[in-house]
Protein backbone atom coordinates (compact mmCIF):
# COMPACT_ATOMS: atom_id res chain seq x y z
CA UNK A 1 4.65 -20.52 -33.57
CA UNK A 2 1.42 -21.83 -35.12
CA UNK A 3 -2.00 -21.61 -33.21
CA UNK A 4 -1.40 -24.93 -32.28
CA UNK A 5 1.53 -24.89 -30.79
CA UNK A 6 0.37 -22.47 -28.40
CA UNK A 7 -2.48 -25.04 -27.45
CA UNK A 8 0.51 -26.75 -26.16
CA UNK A 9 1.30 -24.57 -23.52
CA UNK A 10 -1.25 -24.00 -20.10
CA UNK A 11 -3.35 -21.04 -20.78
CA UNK A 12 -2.29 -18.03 -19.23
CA UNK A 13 -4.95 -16.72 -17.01
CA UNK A 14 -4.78 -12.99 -15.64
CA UNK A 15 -4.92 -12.48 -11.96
CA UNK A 16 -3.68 -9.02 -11.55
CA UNK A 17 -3.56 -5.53 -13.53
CA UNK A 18 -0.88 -3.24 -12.61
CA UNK A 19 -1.42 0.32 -13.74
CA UNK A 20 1.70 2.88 -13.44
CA UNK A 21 1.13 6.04 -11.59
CA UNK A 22 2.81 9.27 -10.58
CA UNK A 23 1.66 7.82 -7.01
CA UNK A 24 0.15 5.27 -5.74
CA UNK A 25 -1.03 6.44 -2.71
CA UNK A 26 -3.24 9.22 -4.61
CA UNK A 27 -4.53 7.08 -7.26
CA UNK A 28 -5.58 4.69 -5.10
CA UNK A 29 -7.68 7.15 -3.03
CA UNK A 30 -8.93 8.45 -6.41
CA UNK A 31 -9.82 4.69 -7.66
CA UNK A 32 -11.65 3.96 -4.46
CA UNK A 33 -14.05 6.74 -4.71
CA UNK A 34 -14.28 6.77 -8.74
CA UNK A 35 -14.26 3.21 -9.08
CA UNK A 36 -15.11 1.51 -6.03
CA UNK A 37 -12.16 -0.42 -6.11
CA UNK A 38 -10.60 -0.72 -2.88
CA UNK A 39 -9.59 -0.83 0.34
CA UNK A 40 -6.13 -0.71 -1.27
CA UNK A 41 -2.88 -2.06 0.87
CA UNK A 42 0.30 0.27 0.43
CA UNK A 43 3.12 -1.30 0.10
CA UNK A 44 6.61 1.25 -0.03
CA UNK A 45 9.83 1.06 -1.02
CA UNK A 46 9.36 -2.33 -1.73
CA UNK A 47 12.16 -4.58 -0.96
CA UNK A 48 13.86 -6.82 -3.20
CA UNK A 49 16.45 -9.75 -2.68
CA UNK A 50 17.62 -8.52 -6.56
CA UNK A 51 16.72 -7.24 -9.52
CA UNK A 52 17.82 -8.10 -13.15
CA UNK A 53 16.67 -5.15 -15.92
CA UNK A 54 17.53 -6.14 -18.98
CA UNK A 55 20.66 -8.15 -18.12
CA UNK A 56 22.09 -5.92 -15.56
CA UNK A 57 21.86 -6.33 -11.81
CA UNK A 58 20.57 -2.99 -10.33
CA UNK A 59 18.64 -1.54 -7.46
CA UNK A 60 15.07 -1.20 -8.05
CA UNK A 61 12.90 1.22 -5.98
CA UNK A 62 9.36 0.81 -5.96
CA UNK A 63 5.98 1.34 -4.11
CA UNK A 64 2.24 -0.27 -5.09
CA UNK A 65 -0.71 -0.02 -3.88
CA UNK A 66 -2.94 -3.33 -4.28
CA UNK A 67 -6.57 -3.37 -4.62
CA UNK A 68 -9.34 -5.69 -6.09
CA UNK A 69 -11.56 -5.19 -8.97
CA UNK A 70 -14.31 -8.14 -9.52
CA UNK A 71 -11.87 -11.10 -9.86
CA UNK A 72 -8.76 -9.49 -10.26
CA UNK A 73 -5.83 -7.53 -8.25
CA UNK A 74 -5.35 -3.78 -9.01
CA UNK A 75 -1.75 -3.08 -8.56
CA UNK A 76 -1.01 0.76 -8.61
CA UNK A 77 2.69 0.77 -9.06
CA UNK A 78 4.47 4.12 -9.11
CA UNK A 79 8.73 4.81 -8.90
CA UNK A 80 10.54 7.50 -6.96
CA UNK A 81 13.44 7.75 -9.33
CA UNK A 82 14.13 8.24 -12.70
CA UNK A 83 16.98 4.93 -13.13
CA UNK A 84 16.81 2.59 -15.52
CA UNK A 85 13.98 0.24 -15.43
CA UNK A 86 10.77 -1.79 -16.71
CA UNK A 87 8.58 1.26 -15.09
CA UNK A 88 11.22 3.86 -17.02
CA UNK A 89 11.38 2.45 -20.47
CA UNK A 90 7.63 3.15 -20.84
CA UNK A 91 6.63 5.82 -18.58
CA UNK A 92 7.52 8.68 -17.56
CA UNK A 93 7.41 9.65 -14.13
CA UNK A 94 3.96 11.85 -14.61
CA UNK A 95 2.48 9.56 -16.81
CA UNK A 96 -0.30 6.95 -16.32
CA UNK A 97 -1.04 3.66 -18.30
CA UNK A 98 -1.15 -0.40 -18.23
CA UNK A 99 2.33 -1.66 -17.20
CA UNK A 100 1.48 -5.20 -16.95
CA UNK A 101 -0.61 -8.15 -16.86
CA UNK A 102 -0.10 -10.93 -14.32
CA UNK A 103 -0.31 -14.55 -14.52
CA UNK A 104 0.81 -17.47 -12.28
CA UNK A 105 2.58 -20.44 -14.03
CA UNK A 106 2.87 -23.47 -12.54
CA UNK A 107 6.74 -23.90 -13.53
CA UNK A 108 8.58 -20.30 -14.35
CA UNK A 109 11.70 -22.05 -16.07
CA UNK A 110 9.55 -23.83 -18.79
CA UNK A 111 7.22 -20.49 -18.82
CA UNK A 112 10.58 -18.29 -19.19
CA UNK A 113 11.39 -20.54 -22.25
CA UNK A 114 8.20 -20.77 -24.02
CA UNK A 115 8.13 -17.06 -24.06
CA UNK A 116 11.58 -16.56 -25.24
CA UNK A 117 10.69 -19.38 -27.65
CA UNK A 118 7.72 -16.63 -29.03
CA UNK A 119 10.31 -14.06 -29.49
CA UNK A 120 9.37 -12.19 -26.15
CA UNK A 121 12.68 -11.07 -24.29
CA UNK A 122 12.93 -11.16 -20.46
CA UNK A 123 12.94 -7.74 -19.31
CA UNK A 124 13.06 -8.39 -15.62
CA UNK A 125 14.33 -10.89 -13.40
CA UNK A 126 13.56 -10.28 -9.62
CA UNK A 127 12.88 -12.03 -6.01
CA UNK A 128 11.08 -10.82 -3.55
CA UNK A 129 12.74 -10.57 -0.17
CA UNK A 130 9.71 -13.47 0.80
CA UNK A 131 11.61 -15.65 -1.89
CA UNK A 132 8.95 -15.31 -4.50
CA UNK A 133 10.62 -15.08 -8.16
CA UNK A 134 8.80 -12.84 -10.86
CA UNK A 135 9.63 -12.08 -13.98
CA UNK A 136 8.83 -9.39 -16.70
CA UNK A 137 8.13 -10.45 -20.26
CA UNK A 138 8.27 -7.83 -22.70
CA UNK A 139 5.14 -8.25 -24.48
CA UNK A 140 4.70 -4.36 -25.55
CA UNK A 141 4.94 -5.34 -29.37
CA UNK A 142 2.57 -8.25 -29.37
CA UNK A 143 -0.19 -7.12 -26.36
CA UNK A 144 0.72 -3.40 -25.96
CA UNK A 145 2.22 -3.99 -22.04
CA UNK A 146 4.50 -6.27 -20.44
CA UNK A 147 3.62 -9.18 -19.11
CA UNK A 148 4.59 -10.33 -15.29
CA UNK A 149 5.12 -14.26 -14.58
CA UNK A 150 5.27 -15.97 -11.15
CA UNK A 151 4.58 -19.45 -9.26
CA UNK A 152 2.33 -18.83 -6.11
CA UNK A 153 3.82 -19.77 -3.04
CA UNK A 154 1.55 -20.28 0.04
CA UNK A 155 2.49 -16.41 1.10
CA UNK A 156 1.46 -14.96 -2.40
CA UNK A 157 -2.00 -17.24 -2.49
CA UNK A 158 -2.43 -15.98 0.88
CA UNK A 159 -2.04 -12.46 0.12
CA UNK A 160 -4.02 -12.47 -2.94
CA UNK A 161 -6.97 -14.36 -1.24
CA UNK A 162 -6.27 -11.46 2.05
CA UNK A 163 -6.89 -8.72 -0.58
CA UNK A 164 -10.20 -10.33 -2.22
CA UNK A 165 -11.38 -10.84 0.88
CA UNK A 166 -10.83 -7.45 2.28
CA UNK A 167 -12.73 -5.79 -0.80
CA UNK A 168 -15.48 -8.25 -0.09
CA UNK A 169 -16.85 -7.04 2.87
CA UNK A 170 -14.88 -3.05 2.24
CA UNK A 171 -17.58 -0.25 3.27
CA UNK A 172 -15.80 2.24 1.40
CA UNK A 173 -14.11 3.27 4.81
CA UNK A 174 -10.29 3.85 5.18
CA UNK A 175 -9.23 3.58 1.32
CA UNK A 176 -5.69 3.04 2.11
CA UNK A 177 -3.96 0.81 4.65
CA UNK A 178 -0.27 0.63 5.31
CA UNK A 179 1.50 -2.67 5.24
CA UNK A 180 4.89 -2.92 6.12
């Protein structure tokens, strides 16, 4: 793909950093008073209508922590277990690093394609139990971390604007609240 067919396609624009953690819970304590990102909302054992890694349906355990940083979401994400998964395949349980970048697309079937079309495979397919679809484009070889796709419904714009809005007026009180 030449330079200008990318210009073809919408820009990608980053709305959300997802780190990988031993636990989310702790790092996002420790970012809050390091960083002064914050307050962060827990989110455990996140549920999911299903889960596609690489091709195979399986059940995918998971807890973040979300946060903001300037203009973008902080997404601590951390896993209990050691099965197969886009959190396994490049961390360890104990270790810490960029997972993924995040980016809403206005259509996720043409934005599945056009990254296939670049050579990137799909290396999760997943809805929320809220019905939002989200995908996981394995950009590790190009950009160094994978790359997470999804069109905003109302409940995801909402929750994104309910974090930003939270850090806005945050005091540094109560680092971590619970949402269930």
């Amino acid at each position: 793909m030449t330079v200008a067919d990318a210009r073809l396609h919408p820009p990608l624009q980053p709305v959300q950093l997802a780190y990988h953690v031993p636990d989310s819970r702790e790092t996002a304590i420790y970012f809050a008073a390091t960083c002064g990102w914050g307050p962060f909302y827990l989110m455990e054992r996140i549920p999911l209508e299903f889960a596609r890694y690489r091709g195979q349906d399986v059940s995918w355990i998971h807890t973040s922590a979300y946060g903001q940083a300037g203009d973008l979401m902080i997404e601590l994400i951390s896993q209990p277990d050691d099965s197969p998964s886009v959190l396994r395949e490049r961390f360890s349980r104990q270790q810490k690093g960029l997972h993924h970048v995040a980016s809403f697309v206005d259509n996720l079937p043409a934005a599945i394609e056009s990254e296939r079309r670049r050579g990137h495979p799909i290396a999760l397919e997943a809805r929320t139990t809220t019905g939002v679809d989200f995908v996981m484009i394995d950009t590790v070889a190009t950009l160094g971390h994978m790359l997470e796709l999804y069109e905003p419904n109302q409940a995801l714009k909402d929750f994104y604007a309910f974090v930003r809005r939270k850090a806005e007026a945050w005091d540094g009180s109560h680092p971590i609240r619970v949402l269930r």
